[in-house]
C-alpha atoms as a PDB file:
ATOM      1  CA  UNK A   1      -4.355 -12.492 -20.944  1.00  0.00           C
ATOM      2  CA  UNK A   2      -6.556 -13.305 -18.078  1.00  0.00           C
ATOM      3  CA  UNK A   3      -3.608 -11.944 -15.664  1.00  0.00           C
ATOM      4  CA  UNK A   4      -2.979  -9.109 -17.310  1.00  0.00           C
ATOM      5  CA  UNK A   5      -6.317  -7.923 -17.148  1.00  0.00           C
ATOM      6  CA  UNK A   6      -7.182  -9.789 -13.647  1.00  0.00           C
ATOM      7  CA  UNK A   7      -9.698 -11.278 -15.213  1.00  0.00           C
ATOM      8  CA  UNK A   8     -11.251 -14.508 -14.401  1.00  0.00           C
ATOM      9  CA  UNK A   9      -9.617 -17.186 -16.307  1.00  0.00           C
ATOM     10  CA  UNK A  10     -12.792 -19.762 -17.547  1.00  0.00           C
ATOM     11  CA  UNK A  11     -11.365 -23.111 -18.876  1.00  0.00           C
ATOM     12  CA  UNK A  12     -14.661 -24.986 -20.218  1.00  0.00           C
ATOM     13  CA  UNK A  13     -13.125 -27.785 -21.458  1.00  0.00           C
ATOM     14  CA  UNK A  14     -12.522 -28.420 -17.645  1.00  0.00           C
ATOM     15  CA  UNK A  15     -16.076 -28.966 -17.221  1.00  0.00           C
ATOM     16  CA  UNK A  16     -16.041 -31.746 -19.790  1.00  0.00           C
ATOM     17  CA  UNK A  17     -13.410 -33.453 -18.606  1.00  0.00           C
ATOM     18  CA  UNK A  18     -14.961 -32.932 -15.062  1.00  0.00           C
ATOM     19  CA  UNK A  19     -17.893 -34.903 -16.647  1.00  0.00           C
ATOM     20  CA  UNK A  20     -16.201 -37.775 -18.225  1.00  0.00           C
ATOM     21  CA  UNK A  21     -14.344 -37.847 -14.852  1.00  0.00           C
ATOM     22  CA  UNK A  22     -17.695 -38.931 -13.341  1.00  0.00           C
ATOM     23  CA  UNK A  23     -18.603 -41.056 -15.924  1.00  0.00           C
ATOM     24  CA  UNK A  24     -14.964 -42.998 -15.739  1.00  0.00           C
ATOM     25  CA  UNK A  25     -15.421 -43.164 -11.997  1.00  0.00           C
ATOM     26  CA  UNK A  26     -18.706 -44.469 -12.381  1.00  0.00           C
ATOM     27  CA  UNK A  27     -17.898 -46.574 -15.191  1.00  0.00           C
ATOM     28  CA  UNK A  28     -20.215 -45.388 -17.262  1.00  0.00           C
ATOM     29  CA  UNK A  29     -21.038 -46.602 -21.014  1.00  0.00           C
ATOM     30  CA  UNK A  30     -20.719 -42.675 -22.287  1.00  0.00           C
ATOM     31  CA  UNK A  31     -23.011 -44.219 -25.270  1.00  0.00           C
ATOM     32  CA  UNK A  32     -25.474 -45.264 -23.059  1.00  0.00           C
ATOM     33  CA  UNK A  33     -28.035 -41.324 -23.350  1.00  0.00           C
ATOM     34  CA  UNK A  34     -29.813 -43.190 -20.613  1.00  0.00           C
ATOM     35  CA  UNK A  35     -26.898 -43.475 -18.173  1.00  0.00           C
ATOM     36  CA  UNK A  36     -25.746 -39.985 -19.352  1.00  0.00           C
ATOM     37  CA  UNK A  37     -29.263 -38.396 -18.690  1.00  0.00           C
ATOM     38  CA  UNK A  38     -29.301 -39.931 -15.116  1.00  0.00           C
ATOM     39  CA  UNK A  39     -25.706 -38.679 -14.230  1.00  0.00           C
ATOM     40  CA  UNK A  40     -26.527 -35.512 -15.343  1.00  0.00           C
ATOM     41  CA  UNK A  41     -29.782 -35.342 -13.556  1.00  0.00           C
ATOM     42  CA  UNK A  42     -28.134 -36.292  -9.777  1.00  0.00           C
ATOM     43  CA  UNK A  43     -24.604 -34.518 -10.445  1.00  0.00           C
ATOM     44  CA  UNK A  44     -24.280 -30.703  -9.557  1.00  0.00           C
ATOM     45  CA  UNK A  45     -20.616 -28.684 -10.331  1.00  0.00           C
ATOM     46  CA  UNK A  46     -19.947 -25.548  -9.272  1.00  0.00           C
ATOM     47  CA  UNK A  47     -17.339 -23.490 -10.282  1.00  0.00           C
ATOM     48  CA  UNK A  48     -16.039 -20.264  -7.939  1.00  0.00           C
ATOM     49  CA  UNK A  49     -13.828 -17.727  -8.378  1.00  0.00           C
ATOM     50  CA  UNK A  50     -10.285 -18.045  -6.791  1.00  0.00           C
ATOM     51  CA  UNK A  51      -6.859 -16.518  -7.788  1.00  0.00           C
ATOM     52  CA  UNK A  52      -6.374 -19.272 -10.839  1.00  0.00           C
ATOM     53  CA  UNK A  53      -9.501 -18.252 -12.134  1.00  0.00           C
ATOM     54  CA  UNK A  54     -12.421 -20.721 -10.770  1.00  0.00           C
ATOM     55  CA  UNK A  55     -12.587 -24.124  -8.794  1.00  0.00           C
ATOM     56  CA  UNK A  56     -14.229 -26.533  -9.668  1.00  0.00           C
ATOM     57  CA  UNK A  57     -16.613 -28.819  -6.992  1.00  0.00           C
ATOM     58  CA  UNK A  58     -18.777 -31.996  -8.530  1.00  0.00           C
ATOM     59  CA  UNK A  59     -21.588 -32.376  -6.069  1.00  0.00           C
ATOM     60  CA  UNK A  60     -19.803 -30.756  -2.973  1.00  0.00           C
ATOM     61  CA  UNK A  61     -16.166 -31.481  -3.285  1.00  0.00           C
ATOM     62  CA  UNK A  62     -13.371 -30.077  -4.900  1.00  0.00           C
ATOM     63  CA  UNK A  63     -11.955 -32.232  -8.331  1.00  0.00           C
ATOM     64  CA  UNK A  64      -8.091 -32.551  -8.287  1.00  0.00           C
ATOM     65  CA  UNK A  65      -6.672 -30.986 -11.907  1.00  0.00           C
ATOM     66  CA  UNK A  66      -4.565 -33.138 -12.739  1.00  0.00           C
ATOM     67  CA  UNK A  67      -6.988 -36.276 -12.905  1.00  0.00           C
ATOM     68  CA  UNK A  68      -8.511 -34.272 -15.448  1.00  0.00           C
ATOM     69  CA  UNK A  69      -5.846 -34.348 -17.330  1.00  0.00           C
ATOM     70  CA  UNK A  70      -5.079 -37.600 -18.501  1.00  0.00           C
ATOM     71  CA  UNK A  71      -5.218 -38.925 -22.266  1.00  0.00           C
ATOM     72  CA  UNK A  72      -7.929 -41.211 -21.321  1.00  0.00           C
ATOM     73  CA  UNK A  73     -10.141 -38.416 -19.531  1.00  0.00           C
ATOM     74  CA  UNK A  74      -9.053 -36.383 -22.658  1.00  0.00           C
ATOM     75  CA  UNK A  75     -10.547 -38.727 -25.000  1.00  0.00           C
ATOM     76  CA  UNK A  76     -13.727 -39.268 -23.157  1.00  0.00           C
ATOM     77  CA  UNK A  77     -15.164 -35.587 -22.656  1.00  0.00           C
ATOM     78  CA  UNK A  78     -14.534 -35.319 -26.481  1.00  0.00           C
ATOM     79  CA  UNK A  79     -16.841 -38.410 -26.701  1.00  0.00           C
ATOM     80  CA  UNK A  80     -19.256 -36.838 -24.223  1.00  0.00           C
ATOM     81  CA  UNK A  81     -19.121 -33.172 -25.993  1.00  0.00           C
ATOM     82  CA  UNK A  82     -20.735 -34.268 -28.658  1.00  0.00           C
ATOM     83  CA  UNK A  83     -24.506 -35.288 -26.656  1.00  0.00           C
ATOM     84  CA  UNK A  84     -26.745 -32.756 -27.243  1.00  0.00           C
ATOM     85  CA  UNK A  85     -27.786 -33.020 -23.225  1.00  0.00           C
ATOM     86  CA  UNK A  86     -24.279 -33.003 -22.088  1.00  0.00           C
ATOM     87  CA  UNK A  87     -24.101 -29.790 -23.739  1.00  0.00           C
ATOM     88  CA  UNK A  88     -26.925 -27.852 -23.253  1.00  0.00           C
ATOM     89  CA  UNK A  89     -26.508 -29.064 -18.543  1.00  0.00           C
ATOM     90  CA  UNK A  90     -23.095 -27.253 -19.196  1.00  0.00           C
ATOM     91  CA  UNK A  91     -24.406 -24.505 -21.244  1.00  0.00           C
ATOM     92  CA  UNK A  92     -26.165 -22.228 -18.128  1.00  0.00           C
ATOM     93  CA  UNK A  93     -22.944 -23.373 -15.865  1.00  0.00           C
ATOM     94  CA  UNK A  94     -20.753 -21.418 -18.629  1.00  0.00           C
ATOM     95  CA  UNK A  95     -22.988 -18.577 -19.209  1.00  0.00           C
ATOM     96  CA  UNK A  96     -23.607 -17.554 -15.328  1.00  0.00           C
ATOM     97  CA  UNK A  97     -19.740 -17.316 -14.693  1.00  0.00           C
ATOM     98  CA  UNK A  98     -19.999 -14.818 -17.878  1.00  0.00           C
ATOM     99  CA  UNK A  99     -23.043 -12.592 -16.340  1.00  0.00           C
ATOM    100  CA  UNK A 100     -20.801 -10.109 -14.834  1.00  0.00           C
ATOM    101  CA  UNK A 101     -18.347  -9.765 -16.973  1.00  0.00           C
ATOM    102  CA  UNK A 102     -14.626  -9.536 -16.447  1.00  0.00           C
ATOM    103  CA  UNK A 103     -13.524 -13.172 -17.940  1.00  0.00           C
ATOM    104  CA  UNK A 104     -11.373 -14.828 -20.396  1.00  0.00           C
ATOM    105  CA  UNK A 105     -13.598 -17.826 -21.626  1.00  0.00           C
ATOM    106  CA  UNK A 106     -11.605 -20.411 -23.561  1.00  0.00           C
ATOM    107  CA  UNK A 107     -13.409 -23.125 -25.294  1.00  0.00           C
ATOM    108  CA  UNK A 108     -13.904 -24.671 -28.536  1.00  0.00           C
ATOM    109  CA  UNK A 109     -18.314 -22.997 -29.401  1.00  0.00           C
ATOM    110  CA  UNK A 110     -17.164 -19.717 -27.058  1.00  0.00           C
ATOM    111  CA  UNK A 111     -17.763 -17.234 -29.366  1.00  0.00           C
ATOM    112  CA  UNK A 112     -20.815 -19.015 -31.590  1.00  0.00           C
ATOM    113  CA  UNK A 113     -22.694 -20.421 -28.625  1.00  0.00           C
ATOM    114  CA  UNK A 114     -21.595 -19.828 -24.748  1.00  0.00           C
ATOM    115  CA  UNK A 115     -20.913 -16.157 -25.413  1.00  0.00           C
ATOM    116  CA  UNK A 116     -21.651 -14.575 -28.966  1.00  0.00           C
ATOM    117  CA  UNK A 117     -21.910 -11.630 -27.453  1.00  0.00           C
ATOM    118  CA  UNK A 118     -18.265 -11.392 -26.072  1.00  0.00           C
ATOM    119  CA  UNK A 119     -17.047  -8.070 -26.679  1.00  0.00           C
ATOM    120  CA  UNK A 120     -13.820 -10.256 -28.077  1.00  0.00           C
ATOM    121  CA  UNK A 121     -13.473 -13.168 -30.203  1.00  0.00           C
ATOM    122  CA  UNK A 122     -10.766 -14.426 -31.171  1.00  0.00           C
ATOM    123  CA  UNK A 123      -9.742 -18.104 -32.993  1.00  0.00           C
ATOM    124  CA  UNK A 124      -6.268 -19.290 -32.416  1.00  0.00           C
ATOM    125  CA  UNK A 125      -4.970 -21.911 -34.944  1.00  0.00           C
ATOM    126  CA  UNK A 126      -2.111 -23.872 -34.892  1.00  0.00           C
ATOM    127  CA  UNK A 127      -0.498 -26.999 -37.506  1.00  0.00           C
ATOM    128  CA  UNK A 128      -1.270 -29.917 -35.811  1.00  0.00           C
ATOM    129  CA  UNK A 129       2.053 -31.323 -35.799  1.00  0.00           C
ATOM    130  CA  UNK A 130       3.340 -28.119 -33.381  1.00  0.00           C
ATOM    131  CA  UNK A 131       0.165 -28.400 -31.115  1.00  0.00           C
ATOM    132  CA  UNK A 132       0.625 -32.161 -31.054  1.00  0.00           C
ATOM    133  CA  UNK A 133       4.519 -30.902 -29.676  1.00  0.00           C
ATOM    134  CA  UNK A 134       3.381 -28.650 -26.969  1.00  0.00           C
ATOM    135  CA  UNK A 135       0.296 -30.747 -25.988  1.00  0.00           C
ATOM    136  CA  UNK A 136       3.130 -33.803 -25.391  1.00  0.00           C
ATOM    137  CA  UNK A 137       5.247 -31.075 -23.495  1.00  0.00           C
ATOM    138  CA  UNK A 138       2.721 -29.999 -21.490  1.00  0.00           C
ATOM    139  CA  UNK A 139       2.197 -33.248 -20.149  1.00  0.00           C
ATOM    140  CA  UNK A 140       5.257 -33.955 -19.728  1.00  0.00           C
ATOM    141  CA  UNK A 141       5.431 -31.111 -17.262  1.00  0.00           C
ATOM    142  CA  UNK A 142       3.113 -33.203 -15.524  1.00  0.00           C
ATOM    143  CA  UNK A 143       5.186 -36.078 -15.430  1.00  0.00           C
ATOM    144  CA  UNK A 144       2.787 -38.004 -18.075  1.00  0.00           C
ATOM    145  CA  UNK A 145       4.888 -39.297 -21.116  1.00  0.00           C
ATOM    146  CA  UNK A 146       3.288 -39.802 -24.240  1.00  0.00           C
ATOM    147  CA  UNK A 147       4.660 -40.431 -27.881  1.00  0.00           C
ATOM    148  CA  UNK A 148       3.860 -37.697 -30.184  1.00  0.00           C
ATOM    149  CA  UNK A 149       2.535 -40.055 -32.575  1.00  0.00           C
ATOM    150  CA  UNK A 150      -0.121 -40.847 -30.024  1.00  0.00           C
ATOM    151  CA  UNK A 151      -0.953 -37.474 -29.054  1.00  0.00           C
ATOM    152  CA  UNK A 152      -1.099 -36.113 -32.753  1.00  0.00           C
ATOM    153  CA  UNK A 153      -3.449 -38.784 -34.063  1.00  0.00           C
ATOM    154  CA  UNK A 154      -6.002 -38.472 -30.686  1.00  0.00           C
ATOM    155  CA  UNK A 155      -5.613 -34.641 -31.453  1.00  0.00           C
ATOM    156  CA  UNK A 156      -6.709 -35.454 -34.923  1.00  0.00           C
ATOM    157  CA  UNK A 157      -9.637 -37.745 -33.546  1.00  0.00           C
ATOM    158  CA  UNK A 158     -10.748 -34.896 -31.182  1.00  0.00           C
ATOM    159  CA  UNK A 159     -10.767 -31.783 -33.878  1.00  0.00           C
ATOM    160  CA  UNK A 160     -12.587 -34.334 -36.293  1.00  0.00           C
ATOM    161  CA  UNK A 161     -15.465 -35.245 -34.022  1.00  0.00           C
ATOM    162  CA  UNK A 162     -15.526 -31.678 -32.875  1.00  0.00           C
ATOM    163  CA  UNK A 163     -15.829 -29.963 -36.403  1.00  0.00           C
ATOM    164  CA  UNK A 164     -18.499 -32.904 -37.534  1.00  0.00           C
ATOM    165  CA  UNK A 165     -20.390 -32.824 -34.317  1.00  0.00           C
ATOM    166  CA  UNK A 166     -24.522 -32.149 -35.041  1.00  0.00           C
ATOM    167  CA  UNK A 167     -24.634 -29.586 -32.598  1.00  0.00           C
ATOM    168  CA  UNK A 168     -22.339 -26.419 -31.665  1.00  0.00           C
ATOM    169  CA  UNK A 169     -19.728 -27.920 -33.999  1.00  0.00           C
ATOM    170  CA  UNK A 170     -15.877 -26.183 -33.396  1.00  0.00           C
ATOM    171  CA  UNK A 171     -16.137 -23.243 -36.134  1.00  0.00           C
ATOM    172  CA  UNK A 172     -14.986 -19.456 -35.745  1.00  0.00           C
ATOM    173  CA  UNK A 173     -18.055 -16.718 -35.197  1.00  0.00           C
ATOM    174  CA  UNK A 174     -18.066 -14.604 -38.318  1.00  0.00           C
ATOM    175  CA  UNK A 175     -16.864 -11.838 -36.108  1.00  0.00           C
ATOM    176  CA  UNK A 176     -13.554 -13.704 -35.017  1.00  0.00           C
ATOM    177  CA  UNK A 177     -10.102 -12.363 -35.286  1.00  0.00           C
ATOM    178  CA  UNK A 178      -8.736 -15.448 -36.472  1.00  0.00           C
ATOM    179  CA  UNK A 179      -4.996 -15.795 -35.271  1.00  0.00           C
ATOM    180  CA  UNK A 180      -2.060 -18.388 -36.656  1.00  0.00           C
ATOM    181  CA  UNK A 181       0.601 -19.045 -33.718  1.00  0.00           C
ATOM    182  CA  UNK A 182       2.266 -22.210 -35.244  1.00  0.00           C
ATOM    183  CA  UNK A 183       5.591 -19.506 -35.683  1.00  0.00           C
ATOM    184  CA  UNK A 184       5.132 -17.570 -32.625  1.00  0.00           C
ATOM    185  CA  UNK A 185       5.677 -17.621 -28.829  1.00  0.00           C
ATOM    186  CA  UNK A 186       3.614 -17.427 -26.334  1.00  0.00           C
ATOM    187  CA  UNK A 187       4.065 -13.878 -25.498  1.00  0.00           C
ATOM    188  CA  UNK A 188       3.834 -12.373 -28.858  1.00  0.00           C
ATOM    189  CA  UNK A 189       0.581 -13.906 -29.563  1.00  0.00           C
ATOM    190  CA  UNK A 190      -0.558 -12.310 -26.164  1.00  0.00           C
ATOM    191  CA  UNK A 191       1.134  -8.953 -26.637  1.00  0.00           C
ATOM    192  CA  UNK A 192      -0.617  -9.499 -30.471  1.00  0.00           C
ATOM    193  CA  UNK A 193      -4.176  -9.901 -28.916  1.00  0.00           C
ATOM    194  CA  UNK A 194      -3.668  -7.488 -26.294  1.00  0.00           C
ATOM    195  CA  UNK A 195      -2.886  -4.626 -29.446  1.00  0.00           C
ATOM    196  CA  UNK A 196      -6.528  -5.708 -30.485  1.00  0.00           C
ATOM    197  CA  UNK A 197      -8.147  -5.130 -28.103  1.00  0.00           C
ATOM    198  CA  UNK A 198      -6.597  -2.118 -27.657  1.00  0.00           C
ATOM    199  CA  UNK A 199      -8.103  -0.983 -30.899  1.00  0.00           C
ATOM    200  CA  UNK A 200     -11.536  -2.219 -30.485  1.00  0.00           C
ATOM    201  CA  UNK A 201     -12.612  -1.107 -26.879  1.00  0.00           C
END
């Protein structure tokens, strides 16, 4: 979607992972709110605007994507998603990309807390047994091979301590179009969105 409009493409679960990143590097106890609030307080990330969408640089350089993307680093920014502080140090990051508009925010409080005023919302949902199947083919694109077993139950984990999380729990805005792709391709849920907007704007 973000191509066919050239918009910016805004990944936010990204930053997250960027996080937990530093914390695993730092070998961190992501318990710890003390540890937390003292990474947060000497750790700066930047995002800016290049033809994928935006870079990411944590405090000067640039983070390599696919260290973000491990099961592992997976696991641990859903751990750290749920402090209120990691949350609300992410929360202007988000929302200053968004400022000028022009950007395709995907994220799992988008539309109730980063940007309820998006002229868009929309809520994709999927059976957990077909995400769990493209989640393991995605990473096996990346040459990372997991059993499906394993990636369903830590997808499980995730969406439960999302949902039940105290604050900015995973939850469609009232005003979401709320969309079911477990039956359909890629490009038909695109074209699908792209007819809605169509009719809105």
């Amino acid at each position: 979607m973000a191509d066919r409009f050239h918009y910016g493409y805004l990944d936010t679960g990204a930053l997250y992972r960027a996080l937990a990143w530093k914390v695993q590097e730092e070998q961190l106890d992501p318990n710890n709110l003390a540890h937390i609030e003292a990474l947060l307080s000497r750790t700066s990330l930047q995002l800016i605007a290049d033809h994928n969408g935006f870079a990411m640089k944590m405090d000067g350089q640039p983070l390599v994507q696919e260290e973000l993307r491990t099961s592992l680093i997976s696991q641990l920014a859903s751990s750290i998603a749920v402090l209120p502080i990691v949350r609300e140090w992410l929360l202007p990051v988000q929302q200053e990309v968004g400022k000028a508009g022009g950007v395709v925010a995907e994220g799992r409080d988008m539309g109730t807390r980063v940007f309820p005023n998006a002229d868009i919302k929309f809520f994709l949902e999927a059976d957990v047994n077909v995400r769990a199947h493209r989640r393991q083919q995605q990473l096996a694109q990346k040459g990372q091979t997991v059993a499906l077993d394993t990636v369903r139950d830590e997808m499980i984990m995730r969406d439960t301590r999302d949902r039940n999380r105290k604050n900015d729990p995973l939850r469609p805005h009232p005003e979401a179009i709320m969309i079911e792709t477990s039956e359909q391709p890629l490009e038909k849920v695109v074209d699908n969105m792209m007819g809605m907007i169509a009719d809105r704007l």
